[in-house]
Each structure stands twice: as C-alpha cells, then as structure tokens.
C-alpha atoms as a PDB file:
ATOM      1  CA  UNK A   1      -5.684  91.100 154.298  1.00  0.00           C
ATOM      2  CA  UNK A   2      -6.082  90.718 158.123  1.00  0.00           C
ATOM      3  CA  UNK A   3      -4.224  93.408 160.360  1.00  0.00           C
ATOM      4  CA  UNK A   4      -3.591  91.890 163.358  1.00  0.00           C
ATOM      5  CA  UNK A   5      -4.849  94.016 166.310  1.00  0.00           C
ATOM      6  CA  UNK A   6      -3.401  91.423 169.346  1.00  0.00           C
ATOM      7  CA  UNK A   7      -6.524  89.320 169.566  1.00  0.00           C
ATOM      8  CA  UNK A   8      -5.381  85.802 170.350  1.00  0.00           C
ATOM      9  CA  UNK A   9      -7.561  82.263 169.928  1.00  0.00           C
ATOM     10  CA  UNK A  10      -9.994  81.921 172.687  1.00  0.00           C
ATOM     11  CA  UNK A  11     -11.413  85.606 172.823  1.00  0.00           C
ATOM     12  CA  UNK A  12     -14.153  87.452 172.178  1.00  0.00           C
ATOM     13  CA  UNK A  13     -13.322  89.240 168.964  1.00  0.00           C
ATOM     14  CA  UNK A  14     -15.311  91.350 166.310  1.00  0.00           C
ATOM     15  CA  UNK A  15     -14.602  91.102 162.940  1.00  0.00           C
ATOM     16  CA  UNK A  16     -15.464  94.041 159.833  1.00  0.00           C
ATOM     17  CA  UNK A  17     -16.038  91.695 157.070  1.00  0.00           C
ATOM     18  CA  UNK A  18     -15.362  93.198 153.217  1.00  0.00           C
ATOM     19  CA  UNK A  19     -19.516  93.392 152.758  1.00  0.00           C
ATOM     20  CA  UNK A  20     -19.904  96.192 155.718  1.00  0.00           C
ATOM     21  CA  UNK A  21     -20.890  93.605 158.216  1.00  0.00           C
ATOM     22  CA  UNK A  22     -19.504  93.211 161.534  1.00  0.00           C
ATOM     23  CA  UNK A  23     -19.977  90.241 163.644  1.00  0.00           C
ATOM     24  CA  UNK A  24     -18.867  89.540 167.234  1.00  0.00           C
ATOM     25  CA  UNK A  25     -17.875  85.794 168.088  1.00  0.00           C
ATOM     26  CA  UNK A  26     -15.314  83.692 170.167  1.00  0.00           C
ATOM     27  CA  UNK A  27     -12.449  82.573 168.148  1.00  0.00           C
ATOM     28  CA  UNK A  28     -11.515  79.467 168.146  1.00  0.00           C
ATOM     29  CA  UNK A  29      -8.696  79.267 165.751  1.00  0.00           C
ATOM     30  CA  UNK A  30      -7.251  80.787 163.280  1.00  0.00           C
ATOM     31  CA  UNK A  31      -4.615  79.517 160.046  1.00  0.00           C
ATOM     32  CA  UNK A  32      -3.216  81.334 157.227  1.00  0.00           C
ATOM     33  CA  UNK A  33      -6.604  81.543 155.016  1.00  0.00           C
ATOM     34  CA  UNK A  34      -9.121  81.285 157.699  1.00  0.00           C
ATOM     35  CA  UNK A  35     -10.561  81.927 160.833  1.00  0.00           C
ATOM     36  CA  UNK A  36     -13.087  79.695 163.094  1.00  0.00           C
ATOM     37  CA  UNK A  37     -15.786  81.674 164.648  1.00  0.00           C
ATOM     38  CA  UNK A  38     -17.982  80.024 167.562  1.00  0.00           C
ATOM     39  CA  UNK A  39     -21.372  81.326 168.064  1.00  0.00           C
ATOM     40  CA  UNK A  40     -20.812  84.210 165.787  1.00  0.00           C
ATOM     41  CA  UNK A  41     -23.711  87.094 166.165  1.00  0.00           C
ATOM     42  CA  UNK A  42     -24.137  90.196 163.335  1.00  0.00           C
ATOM     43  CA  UNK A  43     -24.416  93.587 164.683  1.00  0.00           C
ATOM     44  CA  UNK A  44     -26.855  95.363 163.524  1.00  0.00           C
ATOM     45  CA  UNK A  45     -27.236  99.414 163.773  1.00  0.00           C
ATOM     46  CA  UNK A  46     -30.567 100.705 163.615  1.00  0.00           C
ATOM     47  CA  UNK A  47     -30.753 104.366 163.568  1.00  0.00           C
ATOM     48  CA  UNK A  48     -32.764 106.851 166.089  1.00  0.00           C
ATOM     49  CA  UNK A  49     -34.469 109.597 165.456  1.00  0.00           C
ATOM     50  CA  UNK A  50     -32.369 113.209 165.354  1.00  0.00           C
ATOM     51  CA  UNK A  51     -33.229 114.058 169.027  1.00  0.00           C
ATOM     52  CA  UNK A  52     -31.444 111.010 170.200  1.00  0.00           C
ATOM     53  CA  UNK A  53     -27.309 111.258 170.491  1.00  0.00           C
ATOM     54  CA  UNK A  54     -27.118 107.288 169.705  1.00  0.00           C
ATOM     55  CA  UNK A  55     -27.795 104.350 167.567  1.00  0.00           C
ATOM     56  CA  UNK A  56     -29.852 101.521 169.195  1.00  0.00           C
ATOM     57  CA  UNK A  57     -27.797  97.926 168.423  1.00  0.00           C
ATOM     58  CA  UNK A  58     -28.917  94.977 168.531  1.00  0.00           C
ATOM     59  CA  UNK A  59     -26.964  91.170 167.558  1.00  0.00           C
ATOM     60  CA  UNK A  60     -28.788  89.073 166.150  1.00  0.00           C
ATOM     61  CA  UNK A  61     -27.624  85.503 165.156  1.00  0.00           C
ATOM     62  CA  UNK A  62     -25.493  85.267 161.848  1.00  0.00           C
ATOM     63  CA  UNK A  63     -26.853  81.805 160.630  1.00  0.00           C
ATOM     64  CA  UNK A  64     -30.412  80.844 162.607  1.00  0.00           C
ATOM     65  CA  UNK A  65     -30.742  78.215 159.612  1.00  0.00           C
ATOM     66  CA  UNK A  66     -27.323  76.219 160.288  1.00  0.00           C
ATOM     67  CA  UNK A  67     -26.515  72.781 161.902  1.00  0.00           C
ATOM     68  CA  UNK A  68     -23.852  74.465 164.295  1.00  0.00           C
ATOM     69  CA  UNK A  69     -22.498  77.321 166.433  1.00  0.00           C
ATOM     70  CA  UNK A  70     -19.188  77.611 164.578  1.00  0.00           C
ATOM     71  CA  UNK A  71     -18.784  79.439 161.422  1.00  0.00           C
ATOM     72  CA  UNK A  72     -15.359  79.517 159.129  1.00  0.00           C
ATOM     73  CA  UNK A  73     -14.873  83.289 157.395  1.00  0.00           C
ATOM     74  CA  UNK A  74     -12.291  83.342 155.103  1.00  0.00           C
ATOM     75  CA  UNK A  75      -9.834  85.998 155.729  1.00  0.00           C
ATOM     76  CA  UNK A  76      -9.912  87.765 152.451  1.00  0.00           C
ATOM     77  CA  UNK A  77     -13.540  88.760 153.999  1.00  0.00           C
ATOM     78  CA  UNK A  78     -12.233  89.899 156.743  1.00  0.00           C
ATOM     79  CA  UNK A  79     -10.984  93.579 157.065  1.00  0.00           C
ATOM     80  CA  UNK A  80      -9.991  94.068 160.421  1.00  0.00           C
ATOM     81  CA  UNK A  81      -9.886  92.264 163.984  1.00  0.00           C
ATOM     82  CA  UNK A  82     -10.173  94.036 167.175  1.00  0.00           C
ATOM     83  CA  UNK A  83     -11.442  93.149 170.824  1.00  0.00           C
ATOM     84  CA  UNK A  84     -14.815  94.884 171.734  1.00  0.00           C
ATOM     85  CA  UNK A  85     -15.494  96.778 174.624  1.00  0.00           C
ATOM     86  CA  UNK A  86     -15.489  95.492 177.848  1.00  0.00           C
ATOM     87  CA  UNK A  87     -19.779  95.542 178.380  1.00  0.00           C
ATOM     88  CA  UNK A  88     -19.690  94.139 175.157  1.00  0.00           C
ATOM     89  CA  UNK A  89     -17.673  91.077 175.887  1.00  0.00           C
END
C-alpha cells in the first residue's frame, strides 16, 4: 500500500519499490492502482571501503532498452513515497 508522504503530481519524488529498489523520477500522475514516472533513474549504493564514513551513489537509468522516458509502477510495488533532498532534486 502507498503511504502518502505529501508529494503531489509534478515533483521530483523517490519511490522504495517492494524488490529493495529505489528510483528517483518526476511524477506525472498518479490513480488508484498506479503511478506514472517520467525519466525514472535507479539508485544505486555502492559501498566504500571501512576508512570512508559514506557510500558512493550513483543513478543510473531504470530502462536504457525502452521506447520512452515514462515508466508506469504499480502501486502494490511501491512501499513508500517521499521527496528527496534538496541537492538531490
């Protein structure tokens, strides 16, 4: 089930999908079973080595293969919305 964390059509949201991926995307709309994602792009977390205090991460783009920029995620994927960070967005 979505939990609704005030993110409204038009922003820059990220999403924490069921599988442990998160993606970052505009969205463009959103119904009772869906949600529209334009140009959505995966986070990925690569670890650094124990000295270091941070991950590295880097997006990279969630369908390179596909026709178009817009992706529809079913909401029973989706965990969670939220906005990310401002140097993020």
């Amino acid at each position: 089930m979505l939990i609704d964390k005030g993110v409204s059509e038009g922003e820059v949201i990220t999403l924490k999908l069921t599988s442990g991926e998160e993606i970052i995307g505009d969205m463009i709309a959103e119904d009772s079973v869906s949600c529209l994602v334009d140009r959505p792009l995966k986070v990925i977390y690569v670890p650094r080595p124990i000295t270091a205090k941070t991950s590295q991460i880097f997006l990279h783009e969630l369908s390179p293969f596909s026709d178009g920029d817009t992706i529809t995620i079913p909401k029973h994927h989706v965990m969670y919305t939220s906005k990310p960070r401002q140097e993020v967005d």
